[in-house]
Protein backbone atom coordinates (compact mmCIF):
# COMPACT_ATOMS: atom_id res chain seq x y z
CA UNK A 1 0.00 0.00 0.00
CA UNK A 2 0.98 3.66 -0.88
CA UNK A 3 2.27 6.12 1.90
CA UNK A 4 -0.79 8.00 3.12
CA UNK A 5 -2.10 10.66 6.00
CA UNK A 6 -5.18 12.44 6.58
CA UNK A 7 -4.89 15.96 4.96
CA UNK A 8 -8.16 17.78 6.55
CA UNK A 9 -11.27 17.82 8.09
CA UNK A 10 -13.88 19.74 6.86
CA UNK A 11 -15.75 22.30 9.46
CA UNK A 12 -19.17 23.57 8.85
CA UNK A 13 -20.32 26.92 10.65
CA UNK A 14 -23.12 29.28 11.07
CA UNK A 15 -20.52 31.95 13.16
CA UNK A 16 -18.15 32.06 10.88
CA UNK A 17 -15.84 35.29 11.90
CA UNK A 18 -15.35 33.80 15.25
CA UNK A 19 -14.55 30.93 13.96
CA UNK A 20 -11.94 32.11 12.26
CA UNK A 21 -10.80 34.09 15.09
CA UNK A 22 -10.95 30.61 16.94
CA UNK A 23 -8.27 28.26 14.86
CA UNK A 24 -5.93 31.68 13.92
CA UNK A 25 -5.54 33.44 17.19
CA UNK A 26 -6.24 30.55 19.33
CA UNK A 27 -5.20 27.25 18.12
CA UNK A 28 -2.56 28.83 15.26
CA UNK A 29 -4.00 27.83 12.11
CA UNK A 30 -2.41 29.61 9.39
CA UNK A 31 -5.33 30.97 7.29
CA UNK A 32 -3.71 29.93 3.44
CA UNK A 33 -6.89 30.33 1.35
CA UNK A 34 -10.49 32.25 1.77
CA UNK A 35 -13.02 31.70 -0.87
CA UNK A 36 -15.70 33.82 -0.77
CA UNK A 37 -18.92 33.05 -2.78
CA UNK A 38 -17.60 29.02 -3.12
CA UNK A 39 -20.97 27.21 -4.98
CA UNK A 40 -23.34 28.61 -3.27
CA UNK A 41 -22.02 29.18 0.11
CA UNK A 42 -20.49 32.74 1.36
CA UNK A 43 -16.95 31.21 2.59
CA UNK A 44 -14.93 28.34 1.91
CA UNK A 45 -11.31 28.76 3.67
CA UNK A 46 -8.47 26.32 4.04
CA UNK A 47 -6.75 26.27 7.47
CA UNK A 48 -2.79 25.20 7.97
CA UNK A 49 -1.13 23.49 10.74
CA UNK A 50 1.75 22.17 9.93
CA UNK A 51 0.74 19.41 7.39
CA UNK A 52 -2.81 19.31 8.39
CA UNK A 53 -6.14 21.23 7.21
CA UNK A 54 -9.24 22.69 8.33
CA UNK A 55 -11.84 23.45 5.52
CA UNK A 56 -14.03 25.69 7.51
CA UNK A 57 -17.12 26.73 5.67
CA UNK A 58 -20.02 28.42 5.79
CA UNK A 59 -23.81 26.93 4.97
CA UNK A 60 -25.06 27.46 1.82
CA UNK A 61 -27.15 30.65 1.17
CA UNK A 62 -30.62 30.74 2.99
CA UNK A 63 -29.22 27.64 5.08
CA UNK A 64 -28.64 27.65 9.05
CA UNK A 65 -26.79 24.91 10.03
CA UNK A 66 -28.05 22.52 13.18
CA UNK A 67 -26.24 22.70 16.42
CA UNK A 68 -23.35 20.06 17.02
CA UNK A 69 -23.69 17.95 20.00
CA UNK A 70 -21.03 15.98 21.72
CA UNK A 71 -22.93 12.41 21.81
CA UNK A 72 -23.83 11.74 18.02
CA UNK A 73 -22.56 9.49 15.77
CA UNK A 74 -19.40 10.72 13.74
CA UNK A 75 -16.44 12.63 15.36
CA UNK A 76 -16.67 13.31 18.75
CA UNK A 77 -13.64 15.35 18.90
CA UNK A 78 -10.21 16.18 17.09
CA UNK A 79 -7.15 16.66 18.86
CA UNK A 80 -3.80 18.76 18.70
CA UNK A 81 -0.35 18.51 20.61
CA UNK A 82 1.15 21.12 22.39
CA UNK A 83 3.99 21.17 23.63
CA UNK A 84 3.50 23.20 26.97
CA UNK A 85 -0.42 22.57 27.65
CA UNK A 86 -0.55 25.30 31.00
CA UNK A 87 0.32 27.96 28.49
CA UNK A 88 -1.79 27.27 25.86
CA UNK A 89 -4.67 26.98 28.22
CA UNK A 90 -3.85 30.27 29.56
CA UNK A 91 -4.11 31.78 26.02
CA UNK A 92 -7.06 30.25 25.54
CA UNK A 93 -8.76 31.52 28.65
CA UNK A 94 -7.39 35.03 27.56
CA UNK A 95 -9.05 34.74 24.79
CA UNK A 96 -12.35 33.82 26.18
CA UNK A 97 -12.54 30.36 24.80
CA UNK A 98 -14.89 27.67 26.49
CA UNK A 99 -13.58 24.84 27.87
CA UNK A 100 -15.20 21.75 28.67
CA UNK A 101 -14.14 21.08 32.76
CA UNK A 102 -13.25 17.75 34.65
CA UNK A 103 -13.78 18.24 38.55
CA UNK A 104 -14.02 22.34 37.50
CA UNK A 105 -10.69 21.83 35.92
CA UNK A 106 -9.69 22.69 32.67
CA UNK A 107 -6.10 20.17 32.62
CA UNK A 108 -6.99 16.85 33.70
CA UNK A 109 -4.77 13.57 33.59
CA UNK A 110 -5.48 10.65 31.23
CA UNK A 111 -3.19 7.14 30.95
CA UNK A 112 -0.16 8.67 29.81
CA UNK A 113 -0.49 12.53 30.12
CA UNK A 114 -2.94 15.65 30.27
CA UNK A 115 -5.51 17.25 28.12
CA UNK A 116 -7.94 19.52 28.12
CA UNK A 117 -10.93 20.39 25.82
CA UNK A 118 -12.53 23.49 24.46
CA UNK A 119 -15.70 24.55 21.87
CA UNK A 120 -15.11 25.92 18.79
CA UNK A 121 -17.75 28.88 18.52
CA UNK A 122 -19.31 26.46 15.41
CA UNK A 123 -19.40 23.82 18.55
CA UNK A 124 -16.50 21.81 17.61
CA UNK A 125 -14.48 20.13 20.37
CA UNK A 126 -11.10 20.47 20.13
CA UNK A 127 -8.74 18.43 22.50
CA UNK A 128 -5.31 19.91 23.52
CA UNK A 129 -2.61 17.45 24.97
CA UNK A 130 1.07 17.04 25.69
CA UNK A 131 1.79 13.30 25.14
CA UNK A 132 2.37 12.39 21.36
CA UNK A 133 1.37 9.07 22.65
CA UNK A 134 -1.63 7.42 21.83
């Protein structure tokens, strides 16, 4: 079999400025590519970090999007390393982001290391950890 990775997930949202604000400013997505007016929706960007991409869009015109929810079928979550978790947290918090507590605590210890968890404004969950692990 041929060498292969996965190159991107693809992000639907109804808020999309914040959004952006979100992966750029908070997470450090590089934004590479906005497409505005992209078949019939009114964004459709490409998100860099490192070798891996967000396409965040927006619903097509006239459409609101459904709420996410944390127990449905599908992805549940997608997670990044960090490599110093306490700061990155502390941005985050700066920044106004919601996190998702364990025992009121954003950092909490799993197996082999901590993580933490915070909502994209779209609803998103986005895991943070410092073990490269599995």
């Amino acid at each position: 079999m041929s060498q292969s990775f996965v190159h991107h997930i693809c992000i639907q949202t109804n808020t999309y400025t914040d959004s952006i604000k979100f992966y750029t400013e908070g997470l450090g997505f590089k934004l590479v590519q906005e497409s505005p007016n992209f078949h019939g929706r009114d964004y459709n960007t490409w998100l860099q970090l490192g070798t891996f991409y967000i396409e965040l869009q927006t619903g097509k015109k006239g459409e609101s999007l459904g709420e996410s929810v944390s127990n449905s079928q599908g992805i549940a979550h997608f997670c990044i390393w960090v490599e110093n978790l306490d700061e990155e947290v502390a941005r985050l918090q700066n920044l106004g982001a919601e996190f998702l507590l364990k025992n009121n605590m954003p950092i909490y210890q799993v197996e082999n290391g901590f993580l933490c968890k915070v909502r994209a404004p779209e609803g998103t969950i986005v895991e943070l950890r410092d073990n490269k692990g599995i």
